[in-house]
N, C-alpha and C. Protein backbone atom coordinates (compact mmCIF):
# COMPACT_ATOMS: atom_id res chain seq x y z
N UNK A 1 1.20 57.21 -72.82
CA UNK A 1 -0.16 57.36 -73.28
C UNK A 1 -0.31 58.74 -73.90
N UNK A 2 -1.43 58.66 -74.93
CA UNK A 2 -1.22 59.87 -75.52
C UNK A 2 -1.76 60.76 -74.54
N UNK A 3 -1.53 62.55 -75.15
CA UNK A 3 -2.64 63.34 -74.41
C UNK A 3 -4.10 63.37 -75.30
N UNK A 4 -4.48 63.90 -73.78
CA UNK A 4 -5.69 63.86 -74.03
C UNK A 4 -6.28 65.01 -74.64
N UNK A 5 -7.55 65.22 -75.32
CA UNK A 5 -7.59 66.74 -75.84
C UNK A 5 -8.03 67.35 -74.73
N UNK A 6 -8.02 68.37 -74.67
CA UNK A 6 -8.69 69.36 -73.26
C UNK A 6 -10.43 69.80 -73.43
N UNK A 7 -10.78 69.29 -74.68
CA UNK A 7 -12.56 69.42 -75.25
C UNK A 7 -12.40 68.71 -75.91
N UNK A 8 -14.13 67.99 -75.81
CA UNK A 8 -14.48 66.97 -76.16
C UNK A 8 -14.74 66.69 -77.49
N UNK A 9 -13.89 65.60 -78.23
CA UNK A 9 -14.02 65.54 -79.79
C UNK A 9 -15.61 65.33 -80.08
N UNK A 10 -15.72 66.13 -81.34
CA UNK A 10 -16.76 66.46 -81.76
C UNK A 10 -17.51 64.70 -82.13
N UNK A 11 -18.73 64.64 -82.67
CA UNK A 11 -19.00 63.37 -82.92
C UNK A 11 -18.43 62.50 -84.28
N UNK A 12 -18.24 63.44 -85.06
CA UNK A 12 -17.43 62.61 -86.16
C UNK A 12 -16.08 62.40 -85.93
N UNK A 13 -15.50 62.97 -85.10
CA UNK A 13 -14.00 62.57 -84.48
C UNK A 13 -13.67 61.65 -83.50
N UNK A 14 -14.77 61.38 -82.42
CA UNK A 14 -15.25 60.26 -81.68
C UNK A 14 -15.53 59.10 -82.74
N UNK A 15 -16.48 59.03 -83.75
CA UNK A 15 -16.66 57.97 -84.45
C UNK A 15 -15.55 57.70 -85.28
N UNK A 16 -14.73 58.46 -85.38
CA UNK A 16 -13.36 57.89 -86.58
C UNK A 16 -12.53 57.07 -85.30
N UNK A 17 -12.32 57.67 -83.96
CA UNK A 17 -11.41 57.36 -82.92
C UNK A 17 -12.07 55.90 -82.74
N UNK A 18 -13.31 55.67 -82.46
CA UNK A 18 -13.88 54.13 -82.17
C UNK A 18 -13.57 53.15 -83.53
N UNK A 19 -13.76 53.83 -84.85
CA UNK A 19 -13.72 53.21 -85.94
C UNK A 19 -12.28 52.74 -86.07
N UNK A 20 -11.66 53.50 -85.28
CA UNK A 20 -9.68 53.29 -85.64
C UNK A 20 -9.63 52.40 -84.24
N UNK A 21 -9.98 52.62 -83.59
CA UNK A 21 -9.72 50.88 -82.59
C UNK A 21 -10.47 49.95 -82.51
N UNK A 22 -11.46 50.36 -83.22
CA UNK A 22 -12.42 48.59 -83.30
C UNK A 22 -10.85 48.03 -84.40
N UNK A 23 -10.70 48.71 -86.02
CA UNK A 23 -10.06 48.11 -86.66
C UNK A 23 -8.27 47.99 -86.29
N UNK A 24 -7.87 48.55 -85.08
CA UNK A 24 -6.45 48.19 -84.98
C UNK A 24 -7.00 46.86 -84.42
N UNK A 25 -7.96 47.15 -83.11
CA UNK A 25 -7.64 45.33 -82.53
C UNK A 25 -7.90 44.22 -83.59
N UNK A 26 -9.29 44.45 -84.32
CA UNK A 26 -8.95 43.56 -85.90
C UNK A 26 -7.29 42.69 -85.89
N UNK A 27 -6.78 43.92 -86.35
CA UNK A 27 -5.64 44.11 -87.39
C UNK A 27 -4.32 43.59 -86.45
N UNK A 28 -4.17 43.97 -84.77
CA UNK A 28 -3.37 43.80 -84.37
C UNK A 28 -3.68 42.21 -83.85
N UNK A 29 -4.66 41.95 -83.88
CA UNK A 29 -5.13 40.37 -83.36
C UNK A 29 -4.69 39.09 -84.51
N UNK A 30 -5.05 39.45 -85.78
CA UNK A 30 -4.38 38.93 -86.92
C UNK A 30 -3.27 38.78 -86.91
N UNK A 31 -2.89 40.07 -87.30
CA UNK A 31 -1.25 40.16 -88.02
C UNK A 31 -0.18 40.66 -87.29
N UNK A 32 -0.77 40.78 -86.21
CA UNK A 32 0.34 41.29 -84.80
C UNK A 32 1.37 42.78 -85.19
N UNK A 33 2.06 42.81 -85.15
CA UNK A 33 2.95 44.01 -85.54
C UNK A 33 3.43 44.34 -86.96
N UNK A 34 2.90 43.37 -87.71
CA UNK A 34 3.36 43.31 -89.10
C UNK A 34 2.48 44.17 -89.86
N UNK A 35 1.58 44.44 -88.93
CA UNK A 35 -0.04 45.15 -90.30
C UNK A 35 0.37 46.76 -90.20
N UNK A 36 0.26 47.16 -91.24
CA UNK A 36 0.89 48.66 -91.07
C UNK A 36 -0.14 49.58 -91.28
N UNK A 37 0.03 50.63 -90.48
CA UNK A 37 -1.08 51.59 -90.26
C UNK A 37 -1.91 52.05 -90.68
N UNK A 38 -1.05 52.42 -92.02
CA UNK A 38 -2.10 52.32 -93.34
C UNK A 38 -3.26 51.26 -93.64
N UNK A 39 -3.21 50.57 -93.58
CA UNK A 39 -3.84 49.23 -93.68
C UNK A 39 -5.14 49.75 -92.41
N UNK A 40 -4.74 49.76 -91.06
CA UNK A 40 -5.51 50.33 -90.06
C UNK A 40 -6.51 51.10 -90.67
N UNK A 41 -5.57 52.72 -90.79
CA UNK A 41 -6.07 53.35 -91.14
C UNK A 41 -7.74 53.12 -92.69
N UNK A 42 -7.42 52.59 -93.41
CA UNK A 42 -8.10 52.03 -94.66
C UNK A 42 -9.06 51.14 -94.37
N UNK A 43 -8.89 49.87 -93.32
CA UNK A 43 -10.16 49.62 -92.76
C UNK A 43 -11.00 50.11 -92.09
N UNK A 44 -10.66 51.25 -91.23
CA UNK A 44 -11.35 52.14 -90.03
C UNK A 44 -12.29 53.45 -91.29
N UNK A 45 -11.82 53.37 -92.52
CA UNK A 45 -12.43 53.97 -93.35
C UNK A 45 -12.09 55.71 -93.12
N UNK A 46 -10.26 55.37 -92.86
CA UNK A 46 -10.73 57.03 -92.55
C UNK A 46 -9.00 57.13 -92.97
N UNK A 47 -8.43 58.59 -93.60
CA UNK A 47 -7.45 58.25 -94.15
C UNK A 47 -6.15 58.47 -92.96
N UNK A 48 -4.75 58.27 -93.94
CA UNK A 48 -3.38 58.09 -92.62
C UNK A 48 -3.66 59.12 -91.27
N UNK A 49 -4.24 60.75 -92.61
CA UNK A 49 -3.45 61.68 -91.36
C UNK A 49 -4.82 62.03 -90.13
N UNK A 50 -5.92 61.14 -90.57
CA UNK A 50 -6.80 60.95 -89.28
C UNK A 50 -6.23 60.02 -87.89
N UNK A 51 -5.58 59.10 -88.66
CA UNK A 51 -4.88 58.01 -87.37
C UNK A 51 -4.07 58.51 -86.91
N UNK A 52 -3.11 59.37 -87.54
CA UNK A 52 -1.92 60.07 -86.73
C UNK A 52 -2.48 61.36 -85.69
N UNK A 53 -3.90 61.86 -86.17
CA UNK A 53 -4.22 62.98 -85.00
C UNK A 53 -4.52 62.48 -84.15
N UNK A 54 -5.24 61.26 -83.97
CA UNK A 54 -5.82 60.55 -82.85
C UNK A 54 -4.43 59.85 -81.88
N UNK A 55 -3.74 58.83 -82.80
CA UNK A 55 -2.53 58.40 -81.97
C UNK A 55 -1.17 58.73 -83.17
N UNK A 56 -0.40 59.70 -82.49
CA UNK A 56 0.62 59.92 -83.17
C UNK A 56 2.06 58.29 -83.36
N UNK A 57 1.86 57.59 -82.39
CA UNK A 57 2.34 56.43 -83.00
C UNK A 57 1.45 55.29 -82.54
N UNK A 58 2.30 54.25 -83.27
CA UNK A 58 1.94 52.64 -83.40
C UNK A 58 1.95 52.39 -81.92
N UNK A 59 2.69 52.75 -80.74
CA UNK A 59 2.75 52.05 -79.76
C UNK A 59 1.18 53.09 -79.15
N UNK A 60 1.38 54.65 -79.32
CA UNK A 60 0.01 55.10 -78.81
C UNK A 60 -1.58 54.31 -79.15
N UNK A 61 -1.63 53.86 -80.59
CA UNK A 61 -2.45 53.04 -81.51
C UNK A 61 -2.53 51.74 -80.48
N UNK A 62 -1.67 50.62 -80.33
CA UNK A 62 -1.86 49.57 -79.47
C UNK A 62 -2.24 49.82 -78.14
N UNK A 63 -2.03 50.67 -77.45
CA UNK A 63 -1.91 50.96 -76.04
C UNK A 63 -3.63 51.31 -76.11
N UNK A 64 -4.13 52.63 -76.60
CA UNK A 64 -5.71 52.87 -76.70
C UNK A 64 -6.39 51.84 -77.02
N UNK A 65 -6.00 50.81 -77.98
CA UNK A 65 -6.57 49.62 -78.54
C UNK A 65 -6.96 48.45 -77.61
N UNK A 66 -5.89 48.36 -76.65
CA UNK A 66 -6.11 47.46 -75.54
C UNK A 66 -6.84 48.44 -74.31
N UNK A 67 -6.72 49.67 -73.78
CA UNK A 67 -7.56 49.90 -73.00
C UNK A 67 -8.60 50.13 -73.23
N UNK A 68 -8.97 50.05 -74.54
CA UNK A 68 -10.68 50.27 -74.71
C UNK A 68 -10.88 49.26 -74.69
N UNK A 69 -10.49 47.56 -74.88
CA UNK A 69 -11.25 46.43 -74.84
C UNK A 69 -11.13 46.50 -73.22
N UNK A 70 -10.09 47.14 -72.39
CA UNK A 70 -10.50 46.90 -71.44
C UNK A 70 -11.55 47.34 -70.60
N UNK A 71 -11.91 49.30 -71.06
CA UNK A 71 -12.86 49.98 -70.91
C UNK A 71 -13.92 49.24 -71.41
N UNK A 72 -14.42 48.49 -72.31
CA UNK A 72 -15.62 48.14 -72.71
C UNK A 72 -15.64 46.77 -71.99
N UNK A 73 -14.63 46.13 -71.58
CA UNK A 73 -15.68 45.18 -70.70
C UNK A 73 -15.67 45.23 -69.68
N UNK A 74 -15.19 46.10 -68.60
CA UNK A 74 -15.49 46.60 -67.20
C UNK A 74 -16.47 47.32 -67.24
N UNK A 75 -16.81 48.52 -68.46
CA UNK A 75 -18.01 49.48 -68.38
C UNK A 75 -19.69 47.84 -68.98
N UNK A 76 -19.26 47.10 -69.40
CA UNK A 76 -20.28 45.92 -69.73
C UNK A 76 -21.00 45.63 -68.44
N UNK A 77 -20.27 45.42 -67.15
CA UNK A 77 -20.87 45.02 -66.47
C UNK A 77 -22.15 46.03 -65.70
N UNK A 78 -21.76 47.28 -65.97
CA UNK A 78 -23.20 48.16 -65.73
C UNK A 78 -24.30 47.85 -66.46
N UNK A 79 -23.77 47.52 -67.92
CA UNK A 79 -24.62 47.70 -68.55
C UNK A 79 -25.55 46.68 -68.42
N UNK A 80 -24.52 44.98 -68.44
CA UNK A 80 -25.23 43.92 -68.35
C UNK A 80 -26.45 43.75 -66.86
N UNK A 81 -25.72 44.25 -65.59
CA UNK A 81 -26.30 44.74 -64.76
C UNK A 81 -28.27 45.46 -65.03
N UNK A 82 -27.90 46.52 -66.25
CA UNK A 82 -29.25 47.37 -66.45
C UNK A 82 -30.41 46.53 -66.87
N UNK A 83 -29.54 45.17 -67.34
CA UNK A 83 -30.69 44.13 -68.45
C UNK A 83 -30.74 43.29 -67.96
N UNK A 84 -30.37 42.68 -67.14
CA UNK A 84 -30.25 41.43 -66.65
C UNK A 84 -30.28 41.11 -65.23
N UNK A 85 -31.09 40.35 -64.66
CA UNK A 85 -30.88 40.18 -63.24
C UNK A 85 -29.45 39.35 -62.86
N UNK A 86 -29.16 39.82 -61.19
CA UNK A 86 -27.99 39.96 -61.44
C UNK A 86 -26.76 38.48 -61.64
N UNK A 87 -27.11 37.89 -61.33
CA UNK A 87 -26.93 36.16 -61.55
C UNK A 87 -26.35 35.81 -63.18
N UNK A 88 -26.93 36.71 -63.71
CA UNK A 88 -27.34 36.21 -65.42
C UNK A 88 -26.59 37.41 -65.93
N UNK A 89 -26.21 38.75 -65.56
CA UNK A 89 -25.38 39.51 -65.85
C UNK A 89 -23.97 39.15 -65.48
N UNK A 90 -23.60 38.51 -64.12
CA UNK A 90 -22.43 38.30 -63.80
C UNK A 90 -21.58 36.66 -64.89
N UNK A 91 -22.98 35.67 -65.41
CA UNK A 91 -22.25 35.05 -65.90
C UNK A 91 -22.13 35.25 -67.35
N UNK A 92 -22.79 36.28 -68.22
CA UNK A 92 -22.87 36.71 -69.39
C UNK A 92 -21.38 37.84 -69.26
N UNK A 93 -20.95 38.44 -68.30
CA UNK A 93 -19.76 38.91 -68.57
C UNK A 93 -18.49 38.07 -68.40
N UNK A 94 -18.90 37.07 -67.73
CA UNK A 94 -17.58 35.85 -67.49
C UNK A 94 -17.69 35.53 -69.25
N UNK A 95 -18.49 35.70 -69.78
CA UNK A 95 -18.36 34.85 -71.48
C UNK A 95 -17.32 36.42 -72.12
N UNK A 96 -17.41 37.06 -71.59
CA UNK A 96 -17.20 38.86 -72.17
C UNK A 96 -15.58 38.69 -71.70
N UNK A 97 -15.08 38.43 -70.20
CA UNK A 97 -13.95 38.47 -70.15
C UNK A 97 -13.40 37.34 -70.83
N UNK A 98 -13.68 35.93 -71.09
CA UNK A 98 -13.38 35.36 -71.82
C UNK A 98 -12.29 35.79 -73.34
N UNK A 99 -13.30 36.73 -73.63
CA UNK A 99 -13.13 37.22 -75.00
C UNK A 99 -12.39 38.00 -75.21
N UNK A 100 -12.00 39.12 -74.13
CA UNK A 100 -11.27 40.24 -73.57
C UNK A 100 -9.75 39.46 -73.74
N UNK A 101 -9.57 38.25 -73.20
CA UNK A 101 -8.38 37.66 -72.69
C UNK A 101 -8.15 37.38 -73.79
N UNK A 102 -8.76 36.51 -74.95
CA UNK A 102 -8.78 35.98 -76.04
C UNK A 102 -8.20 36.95 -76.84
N UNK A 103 -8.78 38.37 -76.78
CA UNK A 103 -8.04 39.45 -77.57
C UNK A 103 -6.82 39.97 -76.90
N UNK A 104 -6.55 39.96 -75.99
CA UNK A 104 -5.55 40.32 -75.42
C UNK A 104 -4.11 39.48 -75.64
N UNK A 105 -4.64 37.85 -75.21
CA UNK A 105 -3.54 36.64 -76.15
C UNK A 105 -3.33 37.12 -78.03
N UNK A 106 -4.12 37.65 -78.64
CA UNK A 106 -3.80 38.12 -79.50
C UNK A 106 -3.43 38.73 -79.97
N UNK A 107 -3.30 39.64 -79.21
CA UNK A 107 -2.21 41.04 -79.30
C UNK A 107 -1.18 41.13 -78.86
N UNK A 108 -0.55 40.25 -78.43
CA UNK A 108 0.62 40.11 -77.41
C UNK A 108 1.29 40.30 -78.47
N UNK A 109 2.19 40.10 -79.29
CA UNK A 109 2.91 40.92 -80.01
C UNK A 109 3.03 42.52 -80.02
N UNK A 110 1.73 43.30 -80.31
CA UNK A 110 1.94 44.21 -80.42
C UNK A 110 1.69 44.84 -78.87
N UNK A 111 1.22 44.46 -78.04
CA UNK A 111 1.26 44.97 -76.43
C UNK A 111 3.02 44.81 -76.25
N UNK A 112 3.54 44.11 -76.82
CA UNK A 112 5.42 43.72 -76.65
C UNK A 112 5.68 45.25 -76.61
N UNK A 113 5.31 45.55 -77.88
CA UNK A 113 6.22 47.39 -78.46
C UNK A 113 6.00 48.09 -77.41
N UNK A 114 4.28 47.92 -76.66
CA UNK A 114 4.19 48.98 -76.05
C UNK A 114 4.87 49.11 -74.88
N UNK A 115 4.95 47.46 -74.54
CA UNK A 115 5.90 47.09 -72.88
C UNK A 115 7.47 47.96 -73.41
N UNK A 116 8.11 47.55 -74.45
CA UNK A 116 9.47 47.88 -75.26
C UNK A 116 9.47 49.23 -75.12
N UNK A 117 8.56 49.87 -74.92
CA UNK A 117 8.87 51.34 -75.20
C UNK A 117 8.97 52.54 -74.11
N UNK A 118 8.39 51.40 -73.18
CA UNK A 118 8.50 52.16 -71.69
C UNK A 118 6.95 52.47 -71.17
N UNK A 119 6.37 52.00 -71.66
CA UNK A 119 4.85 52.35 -71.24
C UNK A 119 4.25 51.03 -70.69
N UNK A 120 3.20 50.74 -69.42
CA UNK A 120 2.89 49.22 -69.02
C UNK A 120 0.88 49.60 -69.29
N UNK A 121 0.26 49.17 -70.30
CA UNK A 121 -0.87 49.28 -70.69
C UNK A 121 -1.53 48.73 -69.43
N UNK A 122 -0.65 47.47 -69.00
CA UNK A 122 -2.02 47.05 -68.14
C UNK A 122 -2.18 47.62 -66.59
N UNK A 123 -1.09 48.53 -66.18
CA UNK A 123 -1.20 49.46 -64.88
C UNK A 123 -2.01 49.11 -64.22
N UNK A 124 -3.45 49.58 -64.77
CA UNK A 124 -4.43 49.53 -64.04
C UNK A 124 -5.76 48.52 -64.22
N UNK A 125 -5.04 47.63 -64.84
CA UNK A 125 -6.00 46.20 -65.18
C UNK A 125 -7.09 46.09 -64.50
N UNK A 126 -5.76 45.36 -63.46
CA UNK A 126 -6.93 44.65 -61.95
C UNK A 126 -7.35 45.25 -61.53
N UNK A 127 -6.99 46.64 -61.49
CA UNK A 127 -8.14 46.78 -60.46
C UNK A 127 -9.24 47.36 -60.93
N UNK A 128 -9.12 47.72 -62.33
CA UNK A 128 -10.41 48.00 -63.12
C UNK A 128 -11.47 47.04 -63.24
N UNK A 129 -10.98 45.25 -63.18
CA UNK A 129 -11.71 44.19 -63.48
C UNK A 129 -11.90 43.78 -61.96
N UNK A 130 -11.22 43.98 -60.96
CA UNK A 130 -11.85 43.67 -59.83
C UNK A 130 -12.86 44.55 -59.17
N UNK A 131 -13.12 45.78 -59.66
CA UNK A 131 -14.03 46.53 -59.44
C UNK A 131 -15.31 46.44 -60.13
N UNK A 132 -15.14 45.73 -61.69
CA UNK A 132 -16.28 45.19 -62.54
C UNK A 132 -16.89 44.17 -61.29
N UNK A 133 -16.11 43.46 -61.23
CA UNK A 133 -16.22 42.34 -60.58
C UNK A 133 -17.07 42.39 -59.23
N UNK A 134 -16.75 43.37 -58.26
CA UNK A 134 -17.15 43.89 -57.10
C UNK A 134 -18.49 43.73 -57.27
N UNK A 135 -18.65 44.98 -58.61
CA UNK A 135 -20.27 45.01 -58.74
C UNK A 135 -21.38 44.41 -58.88
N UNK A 136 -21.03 43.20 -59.96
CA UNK A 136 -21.33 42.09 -60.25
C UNK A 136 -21.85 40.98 -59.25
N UNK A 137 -20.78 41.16 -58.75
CA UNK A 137 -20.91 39.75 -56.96
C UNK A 137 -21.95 40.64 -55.96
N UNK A 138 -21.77 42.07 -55.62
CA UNK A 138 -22.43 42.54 -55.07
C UNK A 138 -24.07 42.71 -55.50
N UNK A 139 -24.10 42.69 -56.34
CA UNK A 139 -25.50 43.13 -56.66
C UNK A 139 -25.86 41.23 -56.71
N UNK A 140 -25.64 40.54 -57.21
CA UNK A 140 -25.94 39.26 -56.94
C UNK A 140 -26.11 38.95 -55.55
N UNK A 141 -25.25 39.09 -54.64
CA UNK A 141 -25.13 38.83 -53.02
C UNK A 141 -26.82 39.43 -52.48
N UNK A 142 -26.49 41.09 -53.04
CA UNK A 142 -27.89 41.73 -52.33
C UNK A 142 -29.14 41.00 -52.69
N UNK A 143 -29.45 40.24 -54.26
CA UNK A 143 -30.62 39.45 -54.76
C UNK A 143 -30.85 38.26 -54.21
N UNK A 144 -29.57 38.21 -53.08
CA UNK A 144 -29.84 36.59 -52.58
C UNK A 144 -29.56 35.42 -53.81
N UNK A 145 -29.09 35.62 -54.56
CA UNK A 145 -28.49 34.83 -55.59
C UNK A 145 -27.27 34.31 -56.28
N UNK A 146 -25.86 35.30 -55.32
CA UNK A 146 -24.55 34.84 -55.10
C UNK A 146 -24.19 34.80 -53.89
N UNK A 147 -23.20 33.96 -53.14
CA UNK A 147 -23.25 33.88 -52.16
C UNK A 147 -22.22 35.41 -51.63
N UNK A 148 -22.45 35.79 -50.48
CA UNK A 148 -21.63 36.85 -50.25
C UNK A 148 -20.30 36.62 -49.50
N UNK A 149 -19.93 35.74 -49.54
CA UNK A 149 -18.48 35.51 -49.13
C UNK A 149 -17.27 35.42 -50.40
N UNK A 150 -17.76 35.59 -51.05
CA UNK A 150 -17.01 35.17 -52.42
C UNK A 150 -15.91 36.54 -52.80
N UNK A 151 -15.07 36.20 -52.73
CA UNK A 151 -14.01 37.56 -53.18
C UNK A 151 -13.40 37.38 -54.71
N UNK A 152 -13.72 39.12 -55.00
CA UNK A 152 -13.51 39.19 -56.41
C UNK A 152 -11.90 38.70 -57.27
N UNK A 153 -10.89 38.70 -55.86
CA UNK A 153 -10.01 38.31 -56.91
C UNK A 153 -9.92 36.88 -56.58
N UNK A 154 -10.58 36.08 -55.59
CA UNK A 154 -10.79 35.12 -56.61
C UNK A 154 -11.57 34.13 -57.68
N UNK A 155 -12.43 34.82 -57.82
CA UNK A 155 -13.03 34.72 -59.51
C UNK A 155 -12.66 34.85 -60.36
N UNK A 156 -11.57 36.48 -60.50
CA UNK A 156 -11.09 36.60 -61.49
C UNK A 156 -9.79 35.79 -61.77
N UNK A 157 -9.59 35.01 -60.71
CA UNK A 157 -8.06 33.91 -60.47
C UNK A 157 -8.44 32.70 -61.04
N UNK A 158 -10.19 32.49 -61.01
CA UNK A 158 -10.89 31.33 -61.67
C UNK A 158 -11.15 31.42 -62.71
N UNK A 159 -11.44 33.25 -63.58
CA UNK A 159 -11.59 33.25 -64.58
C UNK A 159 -10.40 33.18 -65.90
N UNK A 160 -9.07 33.35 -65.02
CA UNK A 160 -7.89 33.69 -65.70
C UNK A 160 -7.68 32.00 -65.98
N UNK A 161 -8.19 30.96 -65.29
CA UNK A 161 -7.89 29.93 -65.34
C UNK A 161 -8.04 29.23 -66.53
N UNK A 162 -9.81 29.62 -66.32
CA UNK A 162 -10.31 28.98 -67.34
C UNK A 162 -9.81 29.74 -68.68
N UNK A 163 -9.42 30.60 -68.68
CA UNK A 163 -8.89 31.01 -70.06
C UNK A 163 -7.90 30.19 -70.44
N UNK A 164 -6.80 30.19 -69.47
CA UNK A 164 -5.98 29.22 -69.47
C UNK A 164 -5.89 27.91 -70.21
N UNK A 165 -6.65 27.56 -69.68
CA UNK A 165 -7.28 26.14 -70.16
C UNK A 165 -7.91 25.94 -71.38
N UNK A 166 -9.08 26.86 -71.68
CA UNK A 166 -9.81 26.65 -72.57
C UNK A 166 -9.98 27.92 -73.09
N UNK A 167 -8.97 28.90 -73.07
CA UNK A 167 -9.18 30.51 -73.70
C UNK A 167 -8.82 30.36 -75.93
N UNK A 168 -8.62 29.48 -76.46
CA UNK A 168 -8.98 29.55 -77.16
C UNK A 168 -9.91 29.67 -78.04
N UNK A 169 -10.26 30.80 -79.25
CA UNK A 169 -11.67 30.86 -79.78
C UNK A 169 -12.48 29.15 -80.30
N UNK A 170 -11.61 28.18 -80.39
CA UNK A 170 -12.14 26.97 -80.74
C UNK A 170 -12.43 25.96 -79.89
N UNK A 171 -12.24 26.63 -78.32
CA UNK A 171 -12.37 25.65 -77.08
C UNK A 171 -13.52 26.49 -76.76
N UNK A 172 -14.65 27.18 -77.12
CA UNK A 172 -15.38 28.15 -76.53
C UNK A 172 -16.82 27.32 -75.84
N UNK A 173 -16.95 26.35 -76.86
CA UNK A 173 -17.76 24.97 -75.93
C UNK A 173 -17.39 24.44 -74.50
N UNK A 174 -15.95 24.21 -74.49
CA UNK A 174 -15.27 23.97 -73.36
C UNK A 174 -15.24 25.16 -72.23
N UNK A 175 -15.01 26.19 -72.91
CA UNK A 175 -15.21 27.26 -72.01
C UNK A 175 -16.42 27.53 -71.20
N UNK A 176 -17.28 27.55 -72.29
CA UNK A 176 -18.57 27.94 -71.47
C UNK A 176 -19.25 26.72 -70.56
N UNK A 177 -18.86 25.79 -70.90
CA UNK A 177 -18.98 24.14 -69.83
C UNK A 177 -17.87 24.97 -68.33
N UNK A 178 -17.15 25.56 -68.42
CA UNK A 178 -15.86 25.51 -67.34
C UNK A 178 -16.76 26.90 -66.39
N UNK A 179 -17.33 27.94 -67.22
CA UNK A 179 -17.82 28.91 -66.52
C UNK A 179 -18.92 28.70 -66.01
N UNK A 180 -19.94 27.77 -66.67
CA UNK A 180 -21.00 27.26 -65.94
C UNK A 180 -20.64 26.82 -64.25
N UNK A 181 -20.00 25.87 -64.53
CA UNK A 181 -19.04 25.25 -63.30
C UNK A 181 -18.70 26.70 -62.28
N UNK A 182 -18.33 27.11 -62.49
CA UNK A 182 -17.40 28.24 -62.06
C UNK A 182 -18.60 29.54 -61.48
N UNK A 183 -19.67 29.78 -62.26
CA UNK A 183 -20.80 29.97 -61.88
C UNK A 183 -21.55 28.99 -60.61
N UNK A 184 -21.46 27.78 -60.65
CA UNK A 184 -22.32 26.94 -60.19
C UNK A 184 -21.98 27.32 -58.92
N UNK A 185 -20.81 27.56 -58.19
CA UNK A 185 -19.67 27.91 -57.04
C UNK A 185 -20.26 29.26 -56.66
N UNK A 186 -20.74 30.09 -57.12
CA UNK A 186 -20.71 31.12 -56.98
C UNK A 186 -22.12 31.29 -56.33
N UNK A 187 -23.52 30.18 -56.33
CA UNK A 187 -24.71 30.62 -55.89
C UNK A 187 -24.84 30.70 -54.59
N UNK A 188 -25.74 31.65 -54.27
CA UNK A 188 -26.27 31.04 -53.14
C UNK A 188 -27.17 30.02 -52.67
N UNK A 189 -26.98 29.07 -51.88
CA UNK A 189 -27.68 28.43 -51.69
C UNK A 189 -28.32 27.73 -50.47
N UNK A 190 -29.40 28.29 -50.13
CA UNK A 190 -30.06 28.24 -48.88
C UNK A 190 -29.95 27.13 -47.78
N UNK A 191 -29.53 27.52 -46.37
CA UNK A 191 -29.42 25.68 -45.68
C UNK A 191 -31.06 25.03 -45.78
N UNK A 192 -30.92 23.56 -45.77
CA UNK A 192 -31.85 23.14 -45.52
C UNK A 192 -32.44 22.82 -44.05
């Protein structure tokens, strides 16, 4: 992984750094290892020797690329959390990891280089998404609206499923029929 700077990039250097991994995952989701940096670089609207200060290589470029989709949908669930009661946040991010996985099956080519090169991007996956996850179930449990016995890894064992199954972008009807389901498991629901 690259280093990190020791002060905080200014805001137009932050916005070129987001602009250069919104467009690698683009680019690496498409064309897998074949799309060349340049190309990156030219959609992110910013030229070569900006991409090379940020990630000096292609495997640094893939590696940031996948932990920010992973940073942005573990940091989602706060957010969805801030807007949403909690029932309706936990199944609006099941549609989010969906998508996460979806990009992630798409990058598998270029996540290859980064495995190839001696670096393991996903280290700290799970337990980043079982901690999304934590929050999610927990704050549902406390509303009386998930049940509290429910453990986070296995949801996320239900959610890996349904990707499985129906993680294609053209099964996404199917998907969201499978998470409903998968939601439905998850309420609480009062004895009579």
């Amino acid at each position: 992984m690259p280093e990190q700077p020791s002060r905080p990039l200014r805001a137009d250097a932050l916005r070129n750094r987001r602009r250069l991994l919104e467009a690698a995952v683009r680019a690496f989701s498409r064309s897998g290892t074949e799309v060349t940096l340049e190309q990156i670089a030219r959609d992110a609207g910013v030229g070569i020797g900006t991409l090379y200060r940020h990630f000096p290589t292609r495997e640094a470029l893939v590696e940031a690329a996948y932990r920010n989709e992973l940073e942005r949908l573990c940091d989602s669930a706060v957010e969805l959390l801030d807007r949403l009661p909690p029932e309706a946040a936990t199944r609006a991010w099941m549609d989010h990891f969906i998508d996460y996985l979806a990009t992630k099956r798409e990058m598998a080519d270029a996540l290859r280089l980064v495995i190839a090169a001696g670096t393991n991007p996903f280290a700290q996956s799970r337990d980043r998404l079982l901690a999304a996850l934590n929050r999610l179930l927990a704050a549902g449990a406390a509303a009386g609206t998930v049940r509290s016995d429910v453990q986070p890894g296995d949801v996320l064992a239900g959610l890996s499923g349904v990707s499985l199954a129906a993680g294609g972008r053209e099964q996404r009807d199917q998907a969201r029929r499978l998470l409903d389901l998968l939601m439905d498991g998850l309420r609480y629901r009062r004895p009579d």
